[in-house]
Protein backbone atom coordinates (compact mmCIF):
# COMPACT_ATOMS: atom_id res chain seq x y z
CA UNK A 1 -26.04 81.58 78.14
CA UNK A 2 -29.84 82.14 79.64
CA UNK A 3 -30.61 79.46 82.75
CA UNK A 4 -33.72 77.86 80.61
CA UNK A 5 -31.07 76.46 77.73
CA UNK A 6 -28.95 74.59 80.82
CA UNK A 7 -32.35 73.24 82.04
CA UNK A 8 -32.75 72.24 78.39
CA UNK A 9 -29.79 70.60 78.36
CA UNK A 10 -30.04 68.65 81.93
CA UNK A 11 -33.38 67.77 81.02
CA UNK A 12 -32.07 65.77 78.05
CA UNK A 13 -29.18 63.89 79.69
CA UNK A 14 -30.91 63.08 82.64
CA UNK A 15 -34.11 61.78 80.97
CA UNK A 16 -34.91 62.66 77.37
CA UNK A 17 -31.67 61.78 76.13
CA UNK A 18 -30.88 59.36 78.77
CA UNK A 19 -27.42 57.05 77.59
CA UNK A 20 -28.70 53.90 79.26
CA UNK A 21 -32.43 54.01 78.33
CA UNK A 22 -32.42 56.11 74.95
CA UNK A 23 -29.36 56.11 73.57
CA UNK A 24 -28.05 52.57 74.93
CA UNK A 25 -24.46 53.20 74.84
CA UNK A 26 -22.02 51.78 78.02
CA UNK A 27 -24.04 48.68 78.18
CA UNK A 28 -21.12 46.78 79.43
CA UNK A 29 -20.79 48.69 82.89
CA UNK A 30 -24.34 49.34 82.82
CA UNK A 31 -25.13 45.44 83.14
CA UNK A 32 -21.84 44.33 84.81
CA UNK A 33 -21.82 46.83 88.29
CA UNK A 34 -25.49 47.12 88.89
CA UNK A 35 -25.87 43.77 90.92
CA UNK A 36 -26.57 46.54 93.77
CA UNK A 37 -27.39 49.93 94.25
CA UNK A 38 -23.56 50.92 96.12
CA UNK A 39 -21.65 49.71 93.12
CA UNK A 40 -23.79 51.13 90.47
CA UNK A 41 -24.22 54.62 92.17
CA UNK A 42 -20.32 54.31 92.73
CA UNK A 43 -19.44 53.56 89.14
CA UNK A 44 -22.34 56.29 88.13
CA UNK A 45 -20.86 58.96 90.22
CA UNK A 46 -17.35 58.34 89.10
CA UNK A 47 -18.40 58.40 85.47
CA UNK A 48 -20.57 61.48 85.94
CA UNK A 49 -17.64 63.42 87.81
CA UNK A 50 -15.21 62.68 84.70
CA UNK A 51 -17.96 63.76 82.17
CA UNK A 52 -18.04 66.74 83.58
CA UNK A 53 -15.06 67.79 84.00
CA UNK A 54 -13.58 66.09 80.51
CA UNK A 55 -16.35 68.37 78.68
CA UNK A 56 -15.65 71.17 80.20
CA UNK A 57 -11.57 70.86 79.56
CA UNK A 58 -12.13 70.32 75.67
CA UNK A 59 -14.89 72.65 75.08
CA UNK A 60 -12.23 75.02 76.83
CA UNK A 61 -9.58 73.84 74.27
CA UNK A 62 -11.90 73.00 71.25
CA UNK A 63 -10.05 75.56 69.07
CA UNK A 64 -6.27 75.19 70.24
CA UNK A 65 -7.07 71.26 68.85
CA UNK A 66 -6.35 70.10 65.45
CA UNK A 67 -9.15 68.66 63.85
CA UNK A 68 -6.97 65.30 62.59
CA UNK A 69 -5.92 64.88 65.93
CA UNK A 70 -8.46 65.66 67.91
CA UNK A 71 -10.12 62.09 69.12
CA UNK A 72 -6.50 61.34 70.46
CA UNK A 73 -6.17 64.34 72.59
CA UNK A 74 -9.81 64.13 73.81
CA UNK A 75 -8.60 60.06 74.87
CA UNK A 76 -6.15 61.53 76.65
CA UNK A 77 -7.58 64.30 78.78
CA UNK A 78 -9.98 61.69 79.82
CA UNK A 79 -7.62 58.85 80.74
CA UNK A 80 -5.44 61.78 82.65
CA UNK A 81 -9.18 62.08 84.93
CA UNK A 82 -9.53 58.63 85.01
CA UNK A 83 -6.28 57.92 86.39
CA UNK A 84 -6.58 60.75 88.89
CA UNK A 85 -10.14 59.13 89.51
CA UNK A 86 -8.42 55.84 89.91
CA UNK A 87 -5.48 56.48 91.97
CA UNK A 88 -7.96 58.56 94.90
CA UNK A 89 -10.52 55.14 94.65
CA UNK A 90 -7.76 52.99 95.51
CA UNK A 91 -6.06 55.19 98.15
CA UNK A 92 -9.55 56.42 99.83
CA UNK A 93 -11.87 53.96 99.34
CA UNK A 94 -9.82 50.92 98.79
CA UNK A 95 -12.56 48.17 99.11
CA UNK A 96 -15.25 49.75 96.93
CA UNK A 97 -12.14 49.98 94.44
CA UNK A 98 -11.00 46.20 94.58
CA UNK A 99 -14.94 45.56 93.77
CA UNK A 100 -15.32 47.57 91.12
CA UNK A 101 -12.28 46.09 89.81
CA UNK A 102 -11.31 47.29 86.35
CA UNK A 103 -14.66 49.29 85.59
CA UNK A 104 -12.80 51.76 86.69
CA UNK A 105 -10.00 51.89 84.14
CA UNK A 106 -12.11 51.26 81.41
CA UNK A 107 -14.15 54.70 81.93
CA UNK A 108 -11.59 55.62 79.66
CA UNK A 109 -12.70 53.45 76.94
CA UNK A 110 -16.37 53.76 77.88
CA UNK A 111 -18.08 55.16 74.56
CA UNK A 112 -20.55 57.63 76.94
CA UNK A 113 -17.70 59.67 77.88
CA UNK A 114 -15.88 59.63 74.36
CA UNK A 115 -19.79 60.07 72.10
CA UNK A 116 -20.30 63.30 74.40
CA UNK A 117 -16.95 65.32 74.23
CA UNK A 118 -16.96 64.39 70.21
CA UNK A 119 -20.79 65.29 69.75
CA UNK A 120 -21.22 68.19 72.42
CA UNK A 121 -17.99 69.45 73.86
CA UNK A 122 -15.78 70.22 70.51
CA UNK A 123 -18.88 72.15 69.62
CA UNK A 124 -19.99 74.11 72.43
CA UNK A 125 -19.15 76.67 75.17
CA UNK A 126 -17.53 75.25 78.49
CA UNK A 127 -20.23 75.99 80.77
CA UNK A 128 -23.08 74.46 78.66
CA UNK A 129 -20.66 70.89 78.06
CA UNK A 130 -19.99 70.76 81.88
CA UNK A 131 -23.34 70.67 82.01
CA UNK A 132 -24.22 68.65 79.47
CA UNK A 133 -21.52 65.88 80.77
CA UNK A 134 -22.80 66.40 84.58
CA UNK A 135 -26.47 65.53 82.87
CA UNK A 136 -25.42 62.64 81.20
CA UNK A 137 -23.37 61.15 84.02
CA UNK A 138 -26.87 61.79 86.53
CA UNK A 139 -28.72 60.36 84.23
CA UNK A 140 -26.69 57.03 84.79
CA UNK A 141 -26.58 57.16 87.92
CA UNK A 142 -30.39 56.96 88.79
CA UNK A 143 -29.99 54.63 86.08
CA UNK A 144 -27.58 52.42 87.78
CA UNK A 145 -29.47 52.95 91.26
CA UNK A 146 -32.51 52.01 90.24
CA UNK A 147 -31.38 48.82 88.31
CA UNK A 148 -29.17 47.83 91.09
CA UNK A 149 -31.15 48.42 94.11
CA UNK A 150 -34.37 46.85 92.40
CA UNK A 151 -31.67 43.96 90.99
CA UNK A 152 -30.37 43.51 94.67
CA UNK A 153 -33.64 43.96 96.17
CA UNK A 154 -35.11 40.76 94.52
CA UNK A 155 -32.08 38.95 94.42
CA UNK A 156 -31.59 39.33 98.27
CA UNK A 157 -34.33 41.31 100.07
CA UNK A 158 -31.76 43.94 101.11
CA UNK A 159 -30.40 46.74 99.73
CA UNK A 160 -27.20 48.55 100.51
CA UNK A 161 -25.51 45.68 100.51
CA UNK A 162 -21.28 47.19 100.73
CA UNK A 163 -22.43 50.16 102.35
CA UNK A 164 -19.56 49.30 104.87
CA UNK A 165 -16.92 49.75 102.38
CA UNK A 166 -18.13 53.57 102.38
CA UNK A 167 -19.33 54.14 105.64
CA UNK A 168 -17.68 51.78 107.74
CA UNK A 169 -19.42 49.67 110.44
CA UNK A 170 -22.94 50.76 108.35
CA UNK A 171 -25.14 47.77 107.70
CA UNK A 172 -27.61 47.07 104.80
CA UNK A 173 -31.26 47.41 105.09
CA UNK A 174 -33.48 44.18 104.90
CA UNK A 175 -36.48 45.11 102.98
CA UNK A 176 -38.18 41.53 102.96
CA UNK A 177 -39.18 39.67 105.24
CA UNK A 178 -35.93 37.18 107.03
CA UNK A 179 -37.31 33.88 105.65
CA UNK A 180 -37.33 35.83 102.07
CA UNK A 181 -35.51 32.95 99.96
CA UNK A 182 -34.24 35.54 97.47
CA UNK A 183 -34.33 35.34 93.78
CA UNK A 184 -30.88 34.41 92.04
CA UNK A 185 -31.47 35.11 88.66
CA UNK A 186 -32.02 38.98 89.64
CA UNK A 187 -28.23 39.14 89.91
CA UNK A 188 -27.17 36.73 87.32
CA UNK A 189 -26.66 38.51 84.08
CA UNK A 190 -29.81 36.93 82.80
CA UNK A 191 -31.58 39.63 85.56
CA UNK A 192 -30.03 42.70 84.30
CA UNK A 193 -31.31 42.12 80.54
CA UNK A 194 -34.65 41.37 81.89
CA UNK A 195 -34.73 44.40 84.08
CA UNK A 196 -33.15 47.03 81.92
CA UNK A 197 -36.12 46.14 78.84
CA UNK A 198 -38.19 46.75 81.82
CA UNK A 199 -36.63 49.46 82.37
CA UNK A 200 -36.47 50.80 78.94
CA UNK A 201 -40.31 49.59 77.82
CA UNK A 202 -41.36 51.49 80.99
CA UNK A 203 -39.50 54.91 79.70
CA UNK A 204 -40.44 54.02 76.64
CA UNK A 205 -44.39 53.99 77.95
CA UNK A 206 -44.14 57.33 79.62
CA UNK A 207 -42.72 59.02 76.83
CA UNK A 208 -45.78 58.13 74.82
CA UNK A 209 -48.31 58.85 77.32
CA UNK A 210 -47.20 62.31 77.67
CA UNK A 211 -47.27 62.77 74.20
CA UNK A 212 -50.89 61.77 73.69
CA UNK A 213 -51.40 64.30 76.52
CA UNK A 214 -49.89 67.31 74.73
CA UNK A 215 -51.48 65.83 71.59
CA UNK A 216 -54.99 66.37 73.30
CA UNK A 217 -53.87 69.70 75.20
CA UNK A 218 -55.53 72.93 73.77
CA UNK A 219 -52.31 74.79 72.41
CA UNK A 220 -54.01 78.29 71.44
CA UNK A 221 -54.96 80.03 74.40
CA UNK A 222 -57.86 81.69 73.02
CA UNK A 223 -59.19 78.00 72.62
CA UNK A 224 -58.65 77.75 76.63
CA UNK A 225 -60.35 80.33 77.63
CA UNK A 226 -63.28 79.55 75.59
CA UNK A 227 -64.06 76.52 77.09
């Protein structure tokens, strides 16, 4: 396993192949915890910690599985994380964990988790699915960080709004100025639809503008050198 086919790999979850912008799966959470940037990075870290570690467990155990079973067992070495994932939210970080509410739990059922261990993990090595579940999770994360801090930004003028409930006595940070009126449909569900298409149309953009620029690249060195 060569260190340029990991960075293949991380590349793809955390931008090429990126769940939220690309392949559009967990929508749900995606929309529902990313009124700021503390509960979307929370939820985003959680999820990305359980990819990781679910991947690596069943590409670990891909052959001891029976194929007809298989989509059970892989539900429950996931809901076994979650629940461990679950039971050290409520007992460590009890506030964050009455927020996030049942988003949570339903990491279990969240079709990221399940769409990776069936596509990547039952077919690969353990070190290159840990990996590959680590760069999906990241990916949501920046995901849900961005969407949530520019979703509370607007909505508010701060960010870091909850940052007590991780760092107690910690305040947010006022961005805008104090006679800012805020903007309510940011947070309203209406504002994360609007800002994840602008978040997709602007991937979306990059993607093609770096295309065109390979397109127009010299690719035979001779060519280069030439000019």
């Amino acid at each position: 396993m060569d260190l340029q086919h990991l960075r293949e790999i991380a590349r793809a979850g955390i931008w090429k192949n990126n769940t939220g912008l690309v392949q559009l799966l967990g929508l749900c959470p995606i929309l529902a915890v990313s009124t700021n940037l503390i509960n979307g990075v929370s939820l985003g870290i959680a999820t990305a910690v359980v990819m990781a570690i679910s991947g690596g467990v069943v590409a670990a155990l891909r052959n001891l599985i029976p194929y007809e079973i298989r989509i059970p067992v892989f539900i429950l070495i996931i809901a076994s994380l979650v629940t461990v994932l679950d039971l050290a939210f409520n007992a460590y970080l009890h506030s964050l964990y009455l927020v996030l509410g049942i988003f949570v739990p339903l990491i279990v059922t969240n079709c990221i988790v399940l769409a990776r261990v069936e596509a990547f993990a039952a077919k690969n090595g353990a070190l290159s699915s840990a990996v590959d579940g680590f760069a999906m999770g990241a990916g949501l994360v920046w995901l849900l960080a961005l969407l949530g801090g520019a979703r509370e930004l607007i909505g508010t003028g701060h960010i870091l709004n909850g940052i007590d409930m991780i760092i107690p006595g910690a305040e947010p940070l006022r961005i805008l100025p104090a006679d800012y009126p805020g903007f309510l449909v940011a947070i309203l569900p209406p504002g994360a639809f609007i800002a994840l298409a602008l978040l997709i149309a602007g991937k979306s953009w990059l993607d093609a503008r770096a295309a065109r620029k390979a397109a127009q690249s010299p690719k035979d060195p001779a060519a280069l050198a030439s000019t």
